[in-house]
C-alpha atoms as a PDB file:
ATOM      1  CA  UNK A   1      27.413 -36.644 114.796  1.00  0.00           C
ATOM      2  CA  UNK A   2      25.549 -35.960 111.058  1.00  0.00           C
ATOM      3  CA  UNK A   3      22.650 -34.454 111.851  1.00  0.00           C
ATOM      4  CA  UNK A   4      21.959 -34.715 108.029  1.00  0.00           C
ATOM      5  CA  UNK A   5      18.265 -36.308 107.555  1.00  0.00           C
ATOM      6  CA  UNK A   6      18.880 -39.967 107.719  1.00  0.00           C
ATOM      7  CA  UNK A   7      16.741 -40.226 104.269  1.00  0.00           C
ATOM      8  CA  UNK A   8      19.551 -38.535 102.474  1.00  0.00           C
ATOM      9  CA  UNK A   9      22.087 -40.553 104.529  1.00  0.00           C
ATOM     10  CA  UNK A  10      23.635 -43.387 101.993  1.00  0.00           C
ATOM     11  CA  UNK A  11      24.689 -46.579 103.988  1.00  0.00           C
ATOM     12  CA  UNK A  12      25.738 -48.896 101.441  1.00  0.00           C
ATOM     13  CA  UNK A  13      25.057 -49.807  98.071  1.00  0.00           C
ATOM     14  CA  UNK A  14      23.622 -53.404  97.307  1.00  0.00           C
ATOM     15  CA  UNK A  15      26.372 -55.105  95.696  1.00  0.00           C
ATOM     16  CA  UNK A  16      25.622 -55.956  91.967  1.00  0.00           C
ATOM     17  CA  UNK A  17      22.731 -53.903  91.763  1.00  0.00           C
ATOM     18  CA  UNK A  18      24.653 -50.552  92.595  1.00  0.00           C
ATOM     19  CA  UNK A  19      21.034 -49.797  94.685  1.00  0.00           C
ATOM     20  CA  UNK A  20      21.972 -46.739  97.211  1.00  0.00           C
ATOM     21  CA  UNK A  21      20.082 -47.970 101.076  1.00  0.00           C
ATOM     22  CA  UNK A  22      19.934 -44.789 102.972  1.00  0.00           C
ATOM     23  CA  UNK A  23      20.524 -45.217 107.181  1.00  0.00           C
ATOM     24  CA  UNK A  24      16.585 -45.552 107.584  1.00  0.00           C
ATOM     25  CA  UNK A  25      16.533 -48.600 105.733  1.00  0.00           C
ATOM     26  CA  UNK A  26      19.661 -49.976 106.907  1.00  0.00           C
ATOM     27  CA  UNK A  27      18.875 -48.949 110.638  1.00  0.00           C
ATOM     28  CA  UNK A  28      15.461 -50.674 110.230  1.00  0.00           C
ATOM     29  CA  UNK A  29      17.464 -53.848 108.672  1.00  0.00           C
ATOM     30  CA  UNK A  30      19.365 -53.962 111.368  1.00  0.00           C
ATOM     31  CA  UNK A  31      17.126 -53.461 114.129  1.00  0.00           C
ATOM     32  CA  UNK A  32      14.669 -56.579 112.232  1.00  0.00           C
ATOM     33  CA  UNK A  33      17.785 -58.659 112.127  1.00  0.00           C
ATOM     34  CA  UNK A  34      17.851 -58.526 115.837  1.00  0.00           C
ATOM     35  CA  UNK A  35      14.530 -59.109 117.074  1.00  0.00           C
ATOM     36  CA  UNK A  36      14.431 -61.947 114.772  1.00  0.00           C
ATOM     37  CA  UNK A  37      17.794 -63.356 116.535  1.00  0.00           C
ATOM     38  CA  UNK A  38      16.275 -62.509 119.659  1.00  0.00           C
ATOM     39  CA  UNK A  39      12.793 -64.508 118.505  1.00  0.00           C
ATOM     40  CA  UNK A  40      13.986 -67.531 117.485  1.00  0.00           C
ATOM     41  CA  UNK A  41      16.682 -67.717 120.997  1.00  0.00           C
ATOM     42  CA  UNK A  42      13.704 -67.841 122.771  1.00  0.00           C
ATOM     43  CA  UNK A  43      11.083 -69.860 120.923  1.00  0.00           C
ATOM     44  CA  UNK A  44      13.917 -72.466 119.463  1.00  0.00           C
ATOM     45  CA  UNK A  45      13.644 -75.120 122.890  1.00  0.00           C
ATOM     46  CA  UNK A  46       9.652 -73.717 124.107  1.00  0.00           C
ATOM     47  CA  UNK A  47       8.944 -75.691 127.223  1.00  0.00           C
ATOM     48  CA  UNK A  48       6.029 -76.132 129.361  1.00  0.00           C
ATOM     49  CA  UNK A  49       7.939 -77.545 132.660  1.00  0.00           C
ATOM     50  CA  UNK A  50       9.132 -75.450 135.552  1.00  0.00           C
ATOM     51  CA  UNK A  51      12.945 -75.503 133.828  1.00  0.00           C
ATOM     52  CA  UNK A  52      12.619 -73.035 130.817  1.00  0.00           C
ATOM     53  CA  UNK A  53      15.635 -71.028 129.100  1.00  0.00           C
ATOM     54  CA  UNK A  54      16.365 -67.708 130.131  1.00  0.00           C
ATOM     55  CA  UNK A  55      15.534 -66.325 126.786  1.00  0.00           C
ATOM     56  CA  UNK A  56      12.018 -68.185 127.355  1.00  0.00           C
ATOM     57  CA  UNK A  57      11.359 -66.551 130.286  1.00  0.00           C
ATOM     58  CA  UNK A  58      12.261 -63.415 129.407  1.00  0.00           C
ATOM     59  CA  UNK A  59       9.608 -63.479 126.287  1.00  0.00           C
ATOM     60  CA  UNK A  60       6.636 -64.631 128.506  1.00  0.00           C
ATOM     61  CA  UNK A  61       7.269 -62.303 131.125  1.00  0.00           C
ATOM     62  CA  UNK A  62       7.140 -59.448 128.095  1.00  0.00           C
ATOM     63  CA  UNK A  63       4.416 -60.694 126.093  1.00  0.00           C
ATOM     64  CA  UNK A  64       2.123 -61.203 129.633  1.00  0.00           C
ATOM     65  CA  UNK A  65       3.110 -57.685 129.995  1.00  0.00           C
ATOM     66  CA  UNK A  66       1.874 -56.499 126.931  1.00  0.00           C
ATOM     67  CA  UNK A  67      -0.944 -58.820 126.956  1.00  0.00           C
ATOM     68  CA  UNK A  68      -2.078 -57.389 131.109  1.00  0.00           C
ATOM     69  CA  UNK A  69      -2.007 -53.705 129.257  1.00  0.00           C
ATOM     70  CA  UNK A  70      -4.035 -54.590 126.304  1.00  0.00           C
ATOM     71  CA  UNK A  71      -6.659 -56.616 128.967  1.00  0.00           C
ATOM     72  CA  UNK A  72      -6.990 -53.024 130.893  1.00  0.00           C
ATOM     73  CA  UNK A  73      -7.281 -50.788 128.156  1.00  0.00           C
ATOM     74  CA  UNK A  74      -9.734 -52.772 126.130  1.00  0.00           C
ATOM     75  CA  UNK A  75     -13.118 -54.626 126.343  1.00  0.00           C
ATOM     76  CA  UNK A  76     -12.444 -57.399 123.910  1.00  0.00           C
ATOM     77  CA  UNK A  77     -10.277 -60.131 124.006  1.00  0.00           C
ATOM     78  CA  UNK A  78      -6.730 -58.969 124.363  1.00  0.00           C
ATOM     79  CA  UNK A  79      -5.427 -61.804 121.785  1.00  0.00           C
ATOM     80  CA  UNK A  80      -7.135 -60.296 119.098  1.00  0.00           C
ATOM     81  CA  UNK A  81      -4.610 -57.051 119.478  1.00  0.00           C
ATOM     82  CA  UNK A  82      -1.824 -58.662 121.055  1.00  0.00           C
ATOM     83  CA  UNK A  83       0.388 -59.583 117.663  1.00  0.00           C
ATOM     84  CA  UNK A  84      -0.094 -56.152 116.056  1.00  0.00           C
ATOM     85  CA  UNK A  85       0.001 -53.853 119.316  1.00  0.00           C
ATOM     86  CA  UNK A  86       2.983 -56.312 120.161  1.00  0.00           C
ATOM     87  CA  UNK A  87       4.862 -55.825 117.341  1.00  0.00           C
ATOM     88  CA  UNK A  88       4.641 -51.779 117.170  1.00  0.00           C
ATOM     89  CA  UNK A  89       5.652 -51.698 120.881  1.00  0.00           C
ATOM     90  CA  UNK A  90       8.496 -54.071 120.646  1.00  0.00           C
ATOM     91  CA  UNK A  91       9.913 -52.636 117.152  1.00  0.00           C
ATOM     92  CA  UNK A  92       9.607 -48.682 118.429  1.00  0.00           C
ATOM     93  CA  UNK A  93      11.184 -49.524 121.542  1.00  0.00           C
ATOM     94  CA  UNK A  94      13.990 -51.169 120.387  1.00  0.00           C
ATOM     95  CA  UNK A  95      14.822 -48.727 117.837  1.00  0.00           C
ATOM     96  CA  UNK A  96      14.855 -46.269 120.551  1.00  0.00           C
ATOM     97  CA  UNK A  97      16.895 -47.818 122.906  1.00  0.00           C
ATOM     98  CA  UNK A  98      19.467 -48.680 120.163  1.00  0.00           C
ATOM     99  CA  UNK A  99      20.031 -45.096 119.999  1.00  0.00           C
ATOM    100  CA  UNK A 100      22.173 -45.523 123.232  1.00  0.00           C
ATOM    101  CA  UNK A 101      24.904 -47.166 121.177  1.00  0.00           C
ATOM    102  CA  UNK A 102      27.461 -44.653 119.735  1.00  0.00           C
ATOM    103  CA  UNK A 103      26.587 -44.033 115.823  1.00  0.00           C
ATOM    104  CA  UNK A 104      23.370 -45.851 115.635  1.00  0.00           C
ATOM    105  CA  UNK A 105      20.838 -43.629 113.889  1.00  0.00           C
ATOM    106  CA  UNK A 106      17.380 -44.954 115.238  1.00  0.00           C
ATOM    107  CA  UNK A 107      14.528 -45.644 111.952  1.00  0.00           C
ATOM    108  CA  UNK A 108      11.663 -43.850 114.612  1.00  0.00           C
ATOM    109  CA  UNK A 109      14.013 -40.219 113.957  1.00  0.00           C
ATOM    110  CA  UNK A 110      13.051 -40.866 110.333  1.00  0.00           C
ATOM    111  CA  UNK A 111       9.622 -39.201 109.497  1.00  0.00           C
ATOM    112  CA  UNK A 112       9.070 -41.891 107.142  1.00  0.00           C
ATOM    113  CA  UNK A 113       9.516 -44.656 109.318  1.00  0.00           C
ATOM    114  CA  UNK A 114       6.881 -42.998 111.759  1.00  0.00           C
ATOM    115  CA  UNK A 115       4.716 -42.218 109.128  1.00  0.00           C
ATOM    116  CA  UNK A 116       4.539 -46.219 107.909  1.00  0.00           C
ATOM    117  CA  UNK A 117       4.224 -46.966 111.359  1.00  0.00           C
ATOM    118  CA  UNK A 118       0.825 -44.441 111.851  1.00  0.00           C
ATOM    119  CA  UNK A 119      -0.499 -45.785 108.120  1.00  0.00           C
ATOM    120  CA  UNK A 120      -0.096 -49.382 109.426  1.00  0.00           C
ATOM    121  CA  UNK A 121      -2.357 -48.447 112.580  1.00  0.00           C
ATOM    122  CA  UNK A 122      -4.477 -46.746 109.676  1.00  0.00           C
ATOM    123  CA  UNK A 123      -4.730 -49.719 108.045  1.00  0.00           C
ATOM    124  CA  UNK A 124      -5.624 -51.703 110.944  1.00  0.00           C
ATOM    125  CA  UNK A 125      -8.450 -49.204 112.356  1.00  0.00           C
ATOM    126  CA  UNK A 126     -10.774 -50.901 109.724  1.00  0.00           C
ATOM    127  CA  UNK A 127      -9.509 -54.263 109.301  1.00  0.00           C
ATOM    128  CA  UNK A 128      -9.653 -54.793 113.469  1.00  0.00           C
ATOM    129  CA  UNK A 129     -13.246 -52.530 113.198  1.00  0.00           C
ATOM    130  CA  UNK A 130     -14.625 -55.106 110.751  1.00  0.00           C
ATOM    131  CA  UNK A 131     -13.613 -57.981 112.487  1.00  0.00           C
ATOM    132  CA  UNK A 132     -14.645 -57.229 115.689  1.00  0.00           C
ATOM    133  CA  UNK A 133     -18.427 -55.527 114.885  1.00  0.00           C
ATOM    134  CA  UNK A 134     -18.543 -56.162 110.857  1.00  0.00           C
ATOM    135  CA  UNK A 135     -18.989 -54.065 108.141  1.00  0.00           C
ATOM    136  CA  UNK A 136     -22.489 -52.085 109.164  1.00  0.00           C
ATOM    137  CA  UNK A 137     -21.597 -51.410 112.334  1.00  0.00           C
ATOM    138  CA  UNK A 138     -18.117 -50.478 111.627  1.00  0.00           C
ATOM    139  CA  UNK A 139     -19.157 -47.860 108.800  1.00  0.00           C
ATOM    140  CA  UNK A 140     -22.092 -46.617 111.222  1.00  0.00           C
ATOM    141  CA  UNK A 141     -19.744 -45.105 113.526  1.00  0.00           C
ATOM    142  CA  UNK A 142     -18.731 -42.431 110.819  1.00  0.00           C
ATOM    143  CA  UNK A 143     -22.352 -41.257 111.217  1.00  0.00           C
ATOM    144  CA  UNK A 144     -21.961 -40.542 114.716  1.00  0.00           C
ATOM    145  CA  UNK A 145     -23.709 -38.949 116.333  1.00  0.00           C
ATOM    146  CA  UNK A 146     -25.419 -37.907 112.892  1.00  0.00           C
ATOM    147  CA  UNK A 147     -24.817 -38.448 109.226  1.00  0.00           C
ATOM    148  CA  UNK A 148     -23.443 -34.483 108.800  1.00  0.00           C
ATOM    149  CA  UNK A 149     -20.196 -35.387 110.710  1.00  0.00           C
ATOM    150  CA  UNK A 150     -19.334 -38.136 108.105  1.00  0.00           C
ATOM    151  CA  UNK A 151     -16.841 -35.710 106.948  1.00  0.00           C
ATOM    152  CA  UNK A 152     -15.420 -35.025 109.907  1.00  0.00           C
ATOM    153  CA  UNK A 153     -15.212 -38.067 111.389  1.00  0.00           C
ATOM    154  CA  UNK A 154     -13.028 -39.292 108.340  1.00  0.00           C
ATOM    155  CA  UNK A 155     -10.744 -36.637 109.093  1.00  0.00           C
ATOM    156  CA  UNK A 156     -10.459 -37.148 112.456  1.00  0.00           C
ATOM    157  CA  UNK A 157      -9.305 -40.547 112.261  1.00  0.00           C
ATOM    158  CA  UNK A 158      -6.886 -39.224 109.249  1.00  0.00           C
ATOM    159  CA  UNK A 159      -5.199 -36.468 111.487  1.00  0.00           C
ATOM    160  CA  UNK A 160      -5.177 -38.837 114.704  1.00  0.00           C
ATOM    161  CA  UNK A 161      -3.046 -41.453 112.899  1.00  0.00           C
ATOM    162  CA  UNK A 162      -1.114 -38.322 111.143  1.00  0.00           C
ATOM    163  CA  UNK A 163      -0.422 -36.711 114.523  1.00  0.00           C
ATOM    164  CA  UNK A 164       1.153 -40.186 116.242  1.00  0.00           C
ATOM    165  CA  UNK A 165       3.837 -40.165 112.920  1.00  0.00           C
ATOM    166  CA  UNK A 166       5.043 -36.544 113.932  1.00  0.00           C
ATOM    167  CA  UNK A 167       4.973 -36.944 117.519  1.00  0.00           C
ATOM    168  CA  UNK A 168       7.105 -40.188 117.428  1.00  0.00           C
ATOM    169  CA  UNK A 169       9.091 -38.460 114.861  1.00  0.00           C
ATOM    170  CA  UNK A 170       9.406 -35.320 116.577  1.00  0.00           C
ATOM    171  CA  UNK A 171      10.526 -37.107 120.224  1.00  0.00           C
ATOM    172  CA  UNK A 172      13.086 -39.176 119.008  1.00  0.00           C
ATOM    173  CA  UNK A 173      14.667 -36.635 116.750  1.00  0.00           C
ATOM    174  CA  UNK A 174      14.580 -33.915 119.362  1.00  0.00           C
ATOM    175  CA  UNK A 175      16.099 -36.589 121.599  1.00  0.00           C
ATOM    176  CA  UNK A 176      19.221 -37.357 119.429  1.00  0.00           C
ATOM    177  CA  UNK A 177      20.093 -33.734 118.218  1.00  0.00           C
ATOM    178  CA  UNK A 178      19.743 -32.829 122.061  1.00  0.00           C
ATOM    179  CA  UNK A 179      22.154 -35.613 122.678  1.00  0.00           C
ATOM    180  CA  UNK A 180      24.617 -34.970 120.022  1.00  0.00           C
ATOM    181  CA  UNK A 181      24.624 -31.039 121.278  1.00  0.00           C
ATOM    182  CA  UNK A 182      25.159 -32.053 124.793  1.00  0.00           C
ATOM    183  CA  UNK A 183      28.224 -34.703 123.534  1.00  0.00           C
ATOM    184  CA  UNK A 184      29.841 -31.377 121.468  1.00  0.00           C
ATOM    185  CA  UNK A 185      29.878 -29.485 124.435  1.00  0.00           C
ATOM    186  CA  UNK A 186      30.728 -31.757 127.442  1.00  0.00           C
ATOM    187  CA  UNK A 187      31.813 -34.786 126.090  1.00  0.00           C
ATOM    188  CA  UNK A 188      32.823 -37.195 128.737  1.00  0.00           C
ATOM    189  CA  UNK A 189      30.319 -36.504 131.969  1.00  0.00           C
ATOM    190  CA  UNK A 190      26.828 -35.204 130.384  1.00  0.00           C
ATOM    191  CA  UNK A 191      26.527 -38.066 127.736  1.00  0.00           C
ATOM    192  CA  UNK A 192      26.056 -40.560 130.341  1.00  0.00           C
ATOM    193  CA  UNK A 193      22.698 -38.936 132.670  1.00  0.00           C
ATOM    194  CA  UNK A 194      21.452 -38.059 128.712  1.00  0.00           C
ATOM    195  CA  UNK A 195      22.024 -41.343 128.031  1.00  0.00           C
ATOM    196  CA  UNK A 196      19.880 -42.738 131.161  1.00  0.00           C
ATOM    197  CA  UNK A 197      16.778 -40.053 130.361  1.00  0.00           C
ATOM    198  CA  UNK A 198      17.022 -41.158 126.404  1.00  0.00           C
ATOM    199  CA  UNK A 199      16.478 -44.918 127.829  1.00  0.00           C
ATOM    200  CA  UNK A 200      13.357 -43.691 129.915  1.00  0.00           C
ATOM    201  CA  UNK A 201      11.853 -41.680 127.293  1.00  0.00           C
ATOM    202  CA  UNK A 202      12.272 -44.322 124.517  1.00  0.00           C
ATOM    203  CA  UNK A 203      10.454 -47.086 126.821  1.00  0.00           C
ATOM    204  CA  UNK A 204       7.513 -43.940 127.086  1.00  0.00           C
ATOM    205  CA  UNK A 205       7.579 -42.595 123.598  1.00  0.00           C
ATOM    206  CA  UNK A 206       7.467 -47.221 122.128  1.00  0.00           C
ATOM    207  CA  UNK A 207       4.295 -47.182 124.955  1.00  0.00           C
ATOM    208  CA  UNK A 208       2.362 -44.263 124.151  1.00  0.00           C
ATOM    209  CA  UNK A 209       2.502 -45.060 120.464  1.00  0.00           C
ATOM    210  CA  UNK A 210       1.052 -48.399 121.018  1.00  0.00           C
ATOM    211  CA  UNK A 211      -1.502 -47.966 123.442  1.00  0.00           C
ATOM    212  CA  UNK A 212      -2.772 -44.940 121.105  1.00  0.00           C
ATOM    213  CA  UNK A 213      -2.795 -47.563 118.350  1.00  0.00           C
ATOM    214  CA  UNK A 214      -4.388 -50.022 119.972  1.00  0.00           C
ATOM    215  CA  UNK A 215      -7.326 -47.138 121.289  1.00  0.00           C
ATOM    216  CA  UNK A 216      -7.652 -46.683 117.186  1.00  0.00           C
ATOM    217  CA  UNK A 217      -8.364 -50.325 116.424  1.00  0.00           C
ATOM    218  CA  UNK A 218     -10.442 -51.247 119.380  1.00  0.00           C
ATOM    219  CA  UNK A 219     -12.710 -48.460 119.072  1.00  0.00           C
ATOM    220  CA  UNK A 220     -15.632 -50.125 117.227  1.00  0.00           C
ATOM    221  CA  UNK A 221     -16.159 -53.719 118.830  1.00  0.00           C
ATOM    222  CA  UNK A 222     -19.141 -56.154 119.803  1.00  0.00           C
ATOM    223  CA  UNK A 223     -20.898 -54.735 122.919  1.00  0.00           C
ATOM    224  CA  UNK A 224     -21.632 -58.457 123.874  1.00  0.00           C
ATOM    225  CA  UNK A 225     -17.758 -59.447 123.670  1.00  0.00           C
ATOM    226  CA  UNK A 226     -16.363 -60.280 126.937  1.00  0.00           C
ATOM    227  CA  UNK A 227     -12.859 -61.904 126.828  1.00  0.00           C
ATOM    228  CA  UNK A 228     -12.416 -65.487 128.490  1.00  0.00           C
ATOM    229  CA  UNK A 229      -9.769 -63.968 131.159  1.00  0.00           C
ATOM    230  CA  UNK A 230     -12.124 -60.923 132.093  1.00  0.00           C
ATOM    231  CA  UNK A 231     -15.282 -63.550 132.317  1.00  0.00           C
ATOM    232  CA  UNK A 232     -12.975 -65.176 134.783  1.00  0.00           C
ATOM    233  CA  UNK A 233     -12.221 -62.245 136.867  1.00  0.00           C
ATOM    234  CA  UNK A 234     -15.822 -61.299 137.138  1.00  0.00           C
ATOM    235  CA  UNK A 235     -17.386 -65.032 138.059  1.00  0.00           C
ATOM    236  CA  UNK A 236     -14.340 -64.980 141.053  1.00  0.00           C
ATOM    237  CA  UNK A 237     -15.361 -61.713 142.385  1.00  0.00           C
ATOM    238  CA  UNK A 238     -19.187 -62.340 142.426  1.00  0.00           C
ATOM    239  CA  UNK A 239     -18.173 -66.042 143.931  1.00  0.00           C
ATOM    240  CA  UNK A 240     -16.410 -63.956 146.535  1.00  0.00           C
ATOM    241  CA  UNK A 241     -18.664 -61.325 147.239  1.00  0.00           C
ATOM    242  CA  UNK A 242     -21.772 -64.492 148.060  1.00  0.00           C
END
């Protein structure tokens, strides 16, 4: 296997236009192509009876999933996260377990793909910080816990977002040129155990990066907001405890 950066890797050329698409693009292309296959399966006959479509199934069990995780690690209502820290899970971990098919170069062993990944959850630090508290309160925790650390509070949140690109980046690549050493050497019994750790370590590597993304955006949020489903929770367990 090319160990070549896939940035300088040419694909294709978009016919007409004579437009070089390097193997990050085309990786990421194909990788959207399939969720979106995999989206519409599932959401084409949505049914509320007890007889639902495999594919169906399959998505609620993943999104409740997603959905418990966010409900544990936050204090605000999970549906406010769940598309965005949905997406960045889904997307990472299915360009990591793509890796597992022979020739696929995986978009997440691209620093650039990590690195729009981490500016997204940039992006989304304020916008989700905004929403949730407002502006004041959302620009008052940079002068925490006084108005000297404004500096360094910016750059905190700049190297945070900055060290999830490289560590994503770092795993995945480490994880293929491992593999494709490994193949060189003993082609035909260690692929298959390397194979079986890359699927383990993808499914960590797609969880840490979103649950560290979704720490980002929920850090500044309403004191007073209490989600429906955690009201719920509470109200059964004081019912209980009387």
């Amino acid at each position: 296997m090319d160990l070549e950066l896939y940035d300088e890797e040419i694909a294709f050329y978009l016919p007409y236009f004579n437009i070089p698409i390097n193997w990050t693009i085309a990786s990421t292309w194909i990788v959207m192509a399939f969720l979106m296959l995999v989206s519409w399966l599932a959401t084409r006959h949505l049914k509320t009876s007890n007889k639902v479509s495999h594919w169906q199934t399959g998505m609620e069990v993943l999104v409740k999933a997603i959905y418990g995780q966010i409900h544990e690690m936050t204090t605000g209502n999970p549906m406010t996260y769940l598309p965005f820290v949905g997406t960045l899970f889904i997307f990472i971990l299915t360009c990591n377990l793509f890796t597992l098919i022979p020739e696929f170069k995986s978009p997440t062993a691209s620093l650039s793909t990590t690195v729009a990944l981490a500016f997204l959850v940039l992006l989304g630090i304020p916008f989700f910080g905004i929403k949730n508290a407002g502006l004041k309160k959302y620009l008052k925790k940079y002068l925490q816990p006084s108005p000297a650390m404004l500096p360094f509070n910016i750059l905190s949140e700049l190297t945070s977002t900055g060290a999830m690109a490289v560590r994503l980046f770092g795993n995945v690549l480490s994880g293929v040129i491992i593999g494709s050493i490994c193949f060189m050497l003993v082609p035909v019994i260690l692929p298959l155990p390397m194979q079986i750790l890359g699927l383990f370590t993808g499914m960590i590597q797609a969880y840490i990066f979103a649950m560290l993304a979704l720490m980002y955006i929920s850090s500044v949020h309403e004191e007073d907001e209490t989600p429906p489903l955690l009201s719920e929770e509470k109200q059964a367990e004081t019912d209980e405890t009387l």
